[in-house]
Protein backbone atom coordinates (compact mmCIF):
# COMPACT_ATOMS: atom_id res chain seq x y z
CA UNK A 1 -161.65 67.98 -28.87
CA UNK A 2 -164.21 65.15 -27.85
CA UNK A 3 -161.72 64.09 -25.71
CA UNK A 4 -161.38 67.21 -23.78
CA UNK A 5 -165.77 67.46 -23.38
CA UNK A 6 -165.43 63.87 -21.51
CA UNK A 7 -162.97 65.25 -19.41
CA UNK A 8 -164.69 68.26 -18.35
CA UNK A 9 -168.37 66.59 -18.14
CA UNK A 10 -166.80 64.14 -15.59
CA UNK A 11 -168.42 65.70 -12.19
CA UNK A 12 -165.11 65.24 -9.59
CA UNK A 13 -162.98 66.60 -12.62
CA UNK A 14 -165.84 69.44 -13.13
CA UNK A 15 -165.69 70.19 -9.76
CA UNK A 16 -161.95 70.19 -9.43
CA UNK A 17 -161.95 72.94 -12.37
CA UNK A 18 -164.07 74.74 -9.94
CA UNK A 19 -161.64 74.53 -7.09
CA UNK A 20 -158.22 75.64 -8.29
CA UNK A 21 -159.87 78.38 -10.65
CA UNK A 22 -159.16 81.09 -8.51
CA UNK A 23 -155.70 79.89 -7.36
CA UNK A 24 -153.51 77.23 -6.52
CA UNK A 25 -154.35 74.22 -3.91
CA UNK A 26 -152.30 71.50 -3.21
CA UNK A 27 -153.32 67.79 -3.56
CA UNK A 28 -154.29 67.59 -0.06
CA UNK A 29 -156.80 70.08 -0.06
CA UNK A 30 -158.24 69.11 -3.54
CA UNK A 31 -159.01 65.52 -1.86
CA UNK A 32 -160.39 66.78 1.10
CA UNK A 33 -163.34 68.33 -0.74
CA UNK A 34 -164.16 64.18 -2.29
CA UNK A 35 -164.87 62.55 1.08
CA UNK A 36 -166.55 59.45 -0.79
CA UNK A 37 -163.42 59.13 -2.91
CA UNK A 38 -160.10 57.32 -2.28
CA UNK A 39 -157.23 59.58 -2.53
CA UNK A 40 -155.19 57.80 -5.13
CA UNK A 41 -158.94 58.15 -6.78
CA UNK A 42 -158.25 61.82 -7.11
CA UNK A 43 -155.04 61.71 -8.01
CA UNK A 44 -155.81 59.77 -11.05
CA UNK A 45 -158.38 62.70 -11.69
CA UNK A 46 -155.44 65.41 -11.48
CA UNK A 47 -153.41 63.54 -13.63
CA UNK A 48 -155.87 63.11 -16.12
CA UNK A 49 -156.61 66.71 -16.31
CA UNK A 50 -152.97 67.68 -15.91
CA UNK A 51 -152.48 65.62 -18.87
CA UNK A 52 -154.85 66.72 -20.79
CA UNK A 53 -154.03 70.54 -20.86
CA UNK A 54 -155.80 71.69 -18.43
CA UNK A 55 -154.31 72.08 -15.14
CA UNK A 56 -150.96 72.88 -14.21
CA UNK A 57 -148.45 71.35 -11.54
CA UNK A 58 -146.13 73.02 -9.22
CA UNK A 59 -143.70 70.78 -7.10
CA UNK A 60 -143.12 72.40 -3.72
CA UNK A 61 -140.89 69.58 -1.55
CA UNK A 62 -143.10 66.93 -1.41
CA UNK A 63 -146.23 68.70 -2.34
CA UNK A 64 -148.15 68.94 -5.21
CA UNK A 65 -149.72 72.09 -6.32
CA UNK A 66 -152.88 72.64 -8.77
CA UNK A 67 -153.86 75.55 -10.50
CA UNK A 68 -156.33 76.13 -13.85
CA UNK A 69 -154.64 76.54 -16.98
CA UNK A 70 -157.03 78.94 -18.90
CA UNK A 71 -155.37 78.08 -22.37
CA UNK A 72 -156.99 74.55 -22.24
CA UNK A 73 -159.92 75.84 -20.83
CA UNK A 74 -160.19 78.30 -23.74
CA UNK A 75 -160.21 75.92 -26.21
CA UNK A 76 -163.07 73.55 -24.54
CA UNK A 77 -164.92 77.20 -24.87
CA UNK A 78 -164.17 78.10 -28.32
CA UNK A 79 -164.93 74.76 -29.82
CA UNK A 80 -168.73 75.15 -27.30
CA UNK A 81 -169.08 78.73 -28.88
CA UNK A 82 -169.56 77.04 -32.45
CA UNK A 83 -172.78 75.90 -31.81
């Protein structure tokens, strides 16, 4: 679970939790919001979060689509509610 506390207390992946929790957003619009960031920069942050439970991906032609997945979430939460 350590793992998954590193991910989350990383600010651009915080932050990027914050912006598809609502809905979906493509890749695009994600990076848009990281001016000071490289694209392939934030790419590397979806796919670390993607991998790591907590987002999900949605192919649509050649875009890429982001959206929270709550399950992975959850358990960041229920291992926080312990103490």
């Amino acid at each position: 679970m350590l793992g998954r506390m590193q991910i989350v207390s990383d600010p651009v992946r915080y932050k990027i939790l914050k912006l598809v929790k609502n809905g979906e957003l493509a890749a695009g619009q994600i990076a848009k919001n990281f001016p000071d960031i490289t694209r392939p920069a934030v790419s590397q942050h979806l796919r670390v979060l993607k991998e790591h439970g907590l987002l999900w991906e949605r192919r649509d032609g050649t875009k890429r689509l982001y959206r929270l997945r709550r399950k992975g979430l959850y358990e960041v939460y229920k291992f926080l509610e312990a103490f």
